[in-house]
PDB file of N, CA and C in Angstrom:
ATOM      1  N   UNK A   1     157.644  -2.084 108.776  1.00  0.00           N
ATOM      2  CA  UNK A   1     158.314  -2.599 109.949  1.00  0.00           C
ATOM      3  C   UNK A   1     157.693  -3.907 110.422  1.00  0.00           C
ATOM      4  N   UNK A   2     156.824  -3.986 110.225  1.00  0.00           N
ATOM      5  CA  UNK A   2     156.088  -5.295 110.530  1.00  0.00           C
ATOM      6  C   UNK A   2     156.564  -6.508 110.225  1.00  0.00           C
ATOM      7  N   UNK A   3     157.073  -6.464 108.428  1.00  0.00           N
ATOM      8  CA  UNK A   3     157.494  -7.659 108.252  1.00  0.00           C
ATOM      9  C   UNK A   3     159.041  -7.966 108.739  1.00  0.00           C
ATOM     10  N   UNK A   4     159.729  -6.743 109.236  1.00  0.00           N
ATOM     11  CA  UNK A   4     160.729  -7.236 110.221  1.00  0.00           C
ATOM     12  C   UNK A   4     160.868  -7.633 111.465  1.00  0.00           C
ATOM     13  N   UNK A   5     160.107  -7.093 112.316  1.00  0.00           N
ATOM     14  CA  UNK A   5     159.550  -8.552 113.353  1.00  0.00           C
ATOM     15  C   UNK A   5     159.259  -9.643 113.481  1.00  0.00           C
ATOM     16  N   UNK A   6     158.274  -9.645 111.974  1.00  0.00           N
ATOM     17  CA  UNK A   6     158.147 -10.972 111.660  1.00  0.00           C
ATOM     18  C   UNK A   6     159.090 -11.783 111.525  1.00  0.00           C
ATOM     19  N   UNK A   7     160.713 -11.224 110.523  1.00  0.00           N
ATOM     20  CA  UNK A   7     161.670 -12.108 110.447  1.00  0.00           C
ATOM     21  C   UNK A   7     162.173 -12.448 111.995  1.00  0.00           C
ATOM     22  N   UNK A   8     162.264 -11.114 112.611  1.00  0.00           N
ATOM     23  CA  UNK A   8     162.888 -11.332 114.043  1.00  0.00           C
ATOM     24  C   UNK A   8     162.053 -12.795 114.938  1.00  0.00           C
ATOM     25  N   UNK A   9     160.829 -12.462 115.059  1.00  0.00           N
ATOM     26  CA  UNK A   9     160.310 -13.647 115.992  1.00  0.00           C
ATOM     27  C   UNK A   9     160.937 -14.954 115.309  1.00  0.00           C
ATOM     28  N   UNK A  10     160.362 -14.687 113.596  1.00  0.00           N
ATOM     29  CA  UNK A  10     160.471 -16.173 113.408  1.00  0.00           C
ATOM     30  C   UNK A  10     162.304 -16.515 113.615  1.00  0.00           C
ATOM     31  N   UNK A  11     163.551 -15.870 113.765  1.00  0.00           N
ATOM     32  CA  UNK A  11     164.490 -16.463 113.979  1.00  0.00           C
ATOM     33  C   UNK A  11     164.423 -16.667 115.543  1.00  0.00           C
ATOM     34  N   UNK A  12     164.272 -15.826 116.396  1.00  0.00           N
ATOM     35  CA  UNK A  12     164.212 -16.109 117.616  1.00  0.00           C
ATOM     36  C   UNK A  12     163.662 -17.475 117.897  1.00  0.00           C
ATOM     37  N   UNK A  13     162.443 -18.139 117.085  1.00  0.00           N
ATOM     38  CA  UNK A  13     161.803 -19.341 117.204  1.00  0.00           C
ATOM     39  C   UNK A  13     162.792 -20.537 116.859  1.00  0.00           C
ATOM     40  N   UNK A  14     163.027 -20.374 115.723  1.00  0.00           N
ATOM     41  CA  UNK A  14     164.208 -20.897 115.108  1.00  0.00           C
ATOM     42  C   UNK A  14     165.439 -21.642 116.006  1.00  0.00           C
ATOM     43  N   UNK A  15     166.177 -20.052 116.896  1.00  0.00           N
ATOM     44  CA  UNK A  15     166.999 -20.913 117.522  1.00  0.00           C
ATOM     45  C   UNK A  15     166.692 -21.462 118.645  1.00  0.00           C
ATOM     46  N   UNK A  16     165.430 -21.024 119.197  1.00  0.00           N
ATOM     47  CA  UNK A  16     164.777 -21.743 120.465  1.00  0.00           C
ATOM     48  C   UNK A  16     164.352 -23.764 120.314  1.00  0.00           C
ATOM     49  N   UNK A  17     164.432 -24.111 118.655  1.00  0.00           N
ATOM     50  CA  UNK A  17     164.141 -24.699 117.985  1.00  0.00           C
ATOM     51  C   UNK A  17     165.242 -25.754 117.953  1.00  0.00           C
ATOM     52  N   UNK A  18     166.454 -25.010 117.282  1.00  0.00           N
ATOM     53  CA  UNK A  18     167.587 -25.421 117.306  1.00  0.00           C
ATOM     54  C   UNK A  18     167.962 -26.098 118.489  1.00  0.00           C
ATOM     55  N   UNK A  19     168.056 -25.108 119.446  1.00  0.00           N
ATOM     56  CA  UNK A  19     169.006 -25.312 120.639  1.00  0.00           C
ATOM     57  C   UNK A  19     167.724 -26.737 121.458  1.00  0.00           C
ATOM     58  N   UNK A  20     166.966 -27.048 121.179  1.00  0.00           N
ATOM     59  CA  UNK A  20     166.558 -28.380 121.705  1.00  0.00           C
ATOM     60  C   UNK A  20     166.488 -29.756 121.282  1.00  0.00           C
ATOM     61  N   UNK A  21     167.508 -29.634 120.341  1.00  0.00           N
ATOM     62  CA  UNK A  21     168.204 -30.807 119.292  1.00  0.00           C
ATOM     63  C   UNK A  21     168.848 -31.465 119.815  1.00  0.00           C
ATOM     64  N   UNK A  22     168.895 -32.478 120.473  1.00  0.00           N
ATOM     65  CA  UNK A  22     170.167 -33.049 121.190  1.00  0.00           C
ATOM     66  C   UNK A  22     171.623 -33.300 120.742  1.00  0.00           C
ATOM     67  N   UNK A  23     171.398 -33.978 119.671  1.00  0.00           N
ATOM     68  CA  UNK A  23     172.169 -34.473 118.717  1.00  0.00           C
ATOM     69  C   UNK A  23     173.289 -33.526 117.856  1.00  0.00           C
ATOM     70  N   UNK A  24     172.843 -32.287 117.982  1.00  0.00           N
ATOM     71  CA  UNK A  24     173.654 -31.591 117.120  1.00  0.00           C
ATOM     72  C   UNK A  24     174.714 -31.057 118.375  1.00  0.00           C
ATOM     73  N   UNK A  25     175.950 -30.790 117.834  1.00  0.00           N
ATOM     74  CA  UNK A  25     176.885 -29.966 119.011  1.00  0.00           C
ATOM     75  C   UNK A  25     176.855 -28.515 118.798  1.00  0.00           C
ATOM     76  N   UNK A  26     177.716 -27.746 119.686  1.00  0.00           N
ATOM     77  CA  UNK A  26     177.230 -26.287 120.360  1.00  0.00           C
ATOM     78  C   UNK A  26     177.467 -25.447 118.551  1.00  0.00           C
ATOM     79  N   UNK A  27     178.378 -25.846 117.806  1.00  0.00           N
ATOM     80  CA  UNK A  27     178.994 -25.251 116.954  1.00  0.00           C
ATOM     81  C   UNK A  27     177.619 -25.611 115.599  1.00  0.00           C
ATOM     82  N   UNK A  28     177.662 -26.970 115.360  1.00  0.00           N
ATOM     83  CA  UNK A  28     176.572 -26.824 114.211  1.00  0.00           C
ATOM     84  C   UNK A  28     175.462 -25.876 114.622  1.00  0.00           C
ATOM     85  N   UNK A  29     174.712 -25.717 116.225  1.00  0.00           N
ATOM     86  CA  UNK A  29     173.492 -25.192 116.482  1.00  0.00           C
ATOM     87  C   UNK A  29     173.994 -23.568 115.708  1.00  0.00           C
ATOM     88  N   UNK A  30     175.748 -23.329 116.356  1.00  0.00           N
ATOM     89  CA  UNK A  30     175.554 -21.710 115.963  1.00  0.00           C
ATOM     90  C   UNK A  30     175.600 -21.847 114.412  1.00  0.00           C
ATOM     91  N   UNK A  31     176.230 -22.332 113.999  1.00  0.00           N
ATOM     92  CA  UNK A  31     176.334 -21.864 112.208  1.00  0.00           C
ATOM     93  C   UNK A  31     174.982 -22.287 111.770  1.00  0.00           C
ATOM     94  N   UNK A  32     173.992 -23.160 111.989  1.00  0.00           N
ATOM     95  CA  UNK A  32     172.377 -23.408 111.735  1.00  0.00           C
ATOM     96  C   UNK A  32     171.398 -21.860 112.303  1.00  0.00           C
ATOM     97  N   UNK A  33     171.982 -21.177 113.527  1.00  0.00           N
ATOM     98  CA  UNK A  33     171.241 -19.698 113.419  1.00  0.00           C
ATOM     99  C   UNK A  33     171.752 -18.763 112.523  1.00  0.00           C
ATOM    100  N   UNK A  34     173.556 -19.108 112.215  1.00  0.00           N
ATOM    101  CA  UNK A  34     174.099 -17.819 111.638  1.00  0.00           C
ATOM    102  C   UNK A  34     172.965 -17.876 109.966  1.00  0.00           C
ATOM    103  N   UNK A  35     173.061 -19.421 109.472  1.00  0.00           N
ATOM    104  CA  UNK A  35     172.910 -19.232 108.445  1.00  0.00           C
ATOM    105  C   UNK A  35     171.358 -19.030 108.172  1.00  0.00           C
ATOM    106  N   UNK A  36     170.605 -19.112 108.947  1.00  0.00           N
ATOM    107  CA  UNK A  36     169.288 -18.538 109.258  1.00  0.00           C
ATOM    108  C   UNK A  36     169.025 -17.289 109.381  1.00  0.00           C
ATOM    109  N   UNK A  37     169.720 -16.669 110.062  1.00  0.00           N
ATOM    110  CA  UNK A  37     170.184 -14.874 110.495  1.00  0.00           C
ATOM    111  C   UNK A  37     170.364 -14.679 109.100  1.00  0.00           C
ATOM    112  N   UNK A  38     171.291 -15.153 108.151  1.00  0.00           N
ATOM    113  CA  UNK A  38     171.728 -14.656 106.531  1.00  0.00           C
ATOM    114  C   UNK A  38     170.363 -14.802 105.546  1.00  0.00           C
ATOM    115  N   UNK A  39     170.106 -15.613 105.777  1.00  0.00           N
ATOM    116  CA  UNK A  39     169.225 -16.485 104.836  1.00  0.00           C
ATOM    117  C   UNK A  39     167.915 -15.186 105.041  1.00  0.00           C
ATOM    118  N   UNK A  40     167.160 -14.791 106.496  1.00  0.00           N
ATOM    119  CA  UNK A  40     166.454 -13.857 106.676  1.00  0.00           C
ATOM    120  C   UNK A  40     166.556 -12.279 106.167  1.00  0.00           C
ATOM    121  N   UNK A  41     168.003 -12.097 106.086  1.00  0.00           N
ATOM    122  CA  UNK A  41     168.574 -10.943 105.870  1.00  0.00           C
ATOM    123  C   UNK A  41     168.568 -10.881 104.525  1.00  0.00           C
ATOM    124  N   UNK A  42     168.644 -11.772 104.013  1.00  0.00           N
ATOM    125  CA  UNK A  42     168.795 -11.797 102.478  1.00  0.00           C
ATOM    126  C   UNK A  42     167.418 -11.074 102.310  1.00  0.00           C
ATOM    127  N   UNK A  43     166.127 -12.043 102.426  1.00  0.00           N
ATOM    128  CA  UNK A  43     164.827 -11.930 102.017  1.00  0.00           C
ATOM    129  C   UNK A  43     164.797 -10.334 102.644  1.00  0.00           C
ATOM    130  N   UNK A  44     165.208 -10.082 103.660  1.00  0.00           N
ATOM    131  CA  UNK A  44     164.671  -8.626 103.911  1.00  0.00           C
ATOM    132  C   UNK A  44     164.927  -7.841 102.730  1.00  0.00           C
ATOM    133  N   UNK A  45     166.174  -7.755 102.442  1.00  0.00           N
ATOM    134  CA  UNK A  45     167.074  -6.994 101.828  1.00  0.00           C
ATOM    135  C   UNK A  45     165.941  -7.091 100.492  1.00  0.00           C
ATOM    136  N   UNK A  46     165.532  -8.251  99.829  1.00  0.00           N
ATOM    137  CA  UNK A  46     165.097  -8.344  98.499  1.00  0.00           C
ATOM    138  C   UNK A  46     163.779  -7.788  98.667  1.00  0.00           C
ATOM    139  N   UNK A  47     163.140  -8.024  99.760  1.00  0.00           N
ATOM    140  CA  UNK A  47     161.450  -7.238  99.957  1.00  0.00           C
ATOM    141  C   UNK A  47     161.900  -5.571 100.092  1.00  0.00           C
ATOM    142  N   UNK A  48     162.772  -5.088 100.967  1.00  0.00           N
ATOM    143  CA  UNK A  48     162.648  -3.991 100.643  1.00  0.00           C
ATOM    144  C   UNK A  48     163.241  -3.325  99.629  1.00  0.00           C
ATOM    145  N   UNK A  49     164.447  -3.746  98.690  1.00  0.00           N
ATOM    146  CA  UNK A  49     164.496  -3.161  97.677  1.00  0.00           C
ATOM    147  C   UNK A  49     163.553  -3.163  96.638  1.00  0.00           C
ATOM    148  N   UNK A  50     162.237  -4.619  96.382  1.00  0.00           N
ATOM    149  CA  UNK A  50     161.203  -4.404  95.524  1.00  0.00           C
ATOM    150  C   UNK A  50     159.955  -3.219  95.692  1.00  0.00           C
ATOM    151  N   UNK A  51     159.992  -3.034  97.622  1.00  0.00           N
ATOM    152  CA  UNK A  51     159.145  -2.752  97.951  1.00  0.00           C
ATOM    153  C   UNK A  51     159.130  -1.226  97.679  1.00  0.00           C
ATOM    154  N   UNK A  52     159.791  -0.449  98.115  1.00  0.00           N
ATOM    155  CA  UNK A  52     160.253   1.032  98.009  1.00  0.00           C
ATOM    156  C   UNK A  52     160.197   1.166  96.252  1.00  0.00           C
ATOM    157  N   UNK A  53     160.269   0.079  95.494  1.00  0.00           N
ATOM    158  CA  UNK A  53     159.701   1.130  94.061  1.00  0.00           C
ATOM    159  C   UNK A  53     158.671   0.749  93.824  1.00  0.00           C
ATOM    160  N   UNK A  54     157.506   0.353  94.153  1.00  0.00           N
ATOM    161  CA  UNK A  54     156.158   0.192  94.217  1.00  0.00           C
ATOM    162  C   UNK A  54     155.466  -0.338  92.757  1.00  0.00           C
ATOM    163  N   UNK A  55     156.516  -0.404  92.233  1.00  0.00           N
ATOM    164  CA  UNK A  55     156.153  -0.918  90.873  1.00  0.00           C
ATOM    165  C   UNK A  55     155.613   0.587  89.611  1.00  0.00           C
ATOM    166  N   UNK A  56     156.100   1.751  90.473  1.00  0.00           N
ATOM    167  CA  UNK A  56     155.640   3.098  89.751  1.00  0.00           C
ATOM    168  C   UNK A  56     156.749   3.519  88.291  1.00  0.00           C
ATOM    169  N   UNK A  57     156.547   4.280  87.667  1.00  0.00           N
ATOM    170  CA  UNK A  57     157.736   4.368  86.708  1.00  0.00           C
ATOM    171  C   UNK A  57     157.694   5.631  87.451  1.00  0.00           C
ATOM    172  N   UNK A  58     159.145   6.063  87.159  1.00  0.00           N
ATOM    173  CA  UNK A  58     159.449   7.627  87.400  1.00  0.00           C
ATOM    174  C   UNK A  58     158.787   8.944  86.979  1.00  0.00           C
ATOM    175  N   UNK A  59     158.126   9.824  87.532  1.00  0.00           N
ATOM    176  CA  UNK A  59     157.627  11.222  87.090  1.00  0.00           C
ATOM    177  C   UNK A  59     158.899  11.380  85.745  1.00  0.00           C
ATOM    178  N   UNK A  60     158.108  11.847  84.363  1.00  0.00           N
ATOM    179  CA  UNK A  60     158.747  12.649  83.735  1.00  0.00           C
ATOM    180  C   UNK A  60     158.127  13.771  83.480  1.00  0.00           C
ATOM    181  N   UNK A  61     158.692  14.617  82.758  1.00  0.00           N
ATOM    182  CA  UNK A  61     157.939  15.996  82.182  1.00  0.00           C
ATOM    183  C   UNK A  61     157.656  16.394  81.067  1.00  0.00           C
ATOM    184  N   UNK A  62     156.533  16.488  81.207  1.00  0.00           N
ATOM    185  CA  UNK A  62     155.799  16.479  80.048  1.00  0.00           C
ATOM    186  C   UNK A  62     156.385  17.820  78.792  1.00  0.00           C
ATOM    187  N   UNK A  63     156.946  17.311  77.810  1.00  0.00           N
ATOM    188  CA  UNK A  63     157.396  18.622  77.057  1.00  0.00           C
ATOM    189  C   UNK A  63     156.301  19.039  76.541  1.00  0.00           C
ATOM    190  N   UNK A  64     155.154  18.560  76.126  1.00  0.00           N
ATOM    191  CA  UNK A  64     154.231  19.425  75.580  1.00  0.00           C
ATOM    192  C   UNK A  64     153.337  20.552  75.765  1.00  0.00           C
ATOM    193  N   UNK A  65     153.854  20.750  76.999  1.00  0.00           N
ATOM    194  CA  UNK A  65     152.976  21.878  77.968  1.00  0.00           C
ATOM    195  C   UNK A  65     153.784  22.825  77.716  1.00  0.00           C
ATOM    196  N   UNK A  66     153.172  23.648  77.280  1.00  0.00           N
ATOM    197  CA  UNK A  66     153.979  25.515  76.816  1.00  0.00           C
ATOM    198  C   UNK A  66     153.342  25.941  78.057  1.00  0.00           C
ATOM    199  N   UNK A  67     154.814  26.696  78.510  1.00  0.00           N
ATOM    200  CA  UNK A  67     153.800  28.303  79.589  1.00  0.00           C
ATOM    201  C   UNK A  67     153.923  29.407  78.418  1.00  0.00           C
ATOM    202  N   UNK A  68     152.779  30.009  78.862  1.00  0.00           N
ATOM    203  CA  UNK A  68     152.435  31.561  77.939  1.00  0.00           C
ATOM    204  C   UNK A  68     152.195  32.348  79.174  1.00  0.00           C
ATOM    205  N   UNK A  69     152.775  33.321  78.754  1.00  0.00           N
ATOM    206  CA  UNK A  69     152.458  34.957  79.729  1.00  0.00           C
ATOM    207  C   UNK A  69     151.969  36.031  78.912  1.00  0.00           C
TER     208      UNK A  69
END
């Protein structure tokens, strides 16, 4: 969860960033957060799908183990 705050502040910074641009009008500032908002979402999306397989291979089972009774 951490590194999603992290994305959060850093867009929050972002459009605090944006929005003191003079030069740009109301519409470029929004599509410059939307595509910031995407652009963040992306990277989330790619850290946590690498992250959750940890780089482990899957448990298999071992056939060579006999049970005896």
């Amino acid at each position: 969860m951490g590194i999603t705050a992290l994305f959060v502040i850093l867009v929050v910074i972002l459009i605090f960033l944006v929005s003191y641009i003079p030069k740009l009008t109301f519409r470029k500032k929004i599509f410059i957060a939307i595509a910031a908002l995407l652009v963040c979402l992306a990277v989330l999306a790619f850290v946590f799908a690498t992250q959750f397989g940890g780089g482990r291979e899957p448990v298999q089972e071992n056939e060579t183990l006999e049970i005896t009774k």
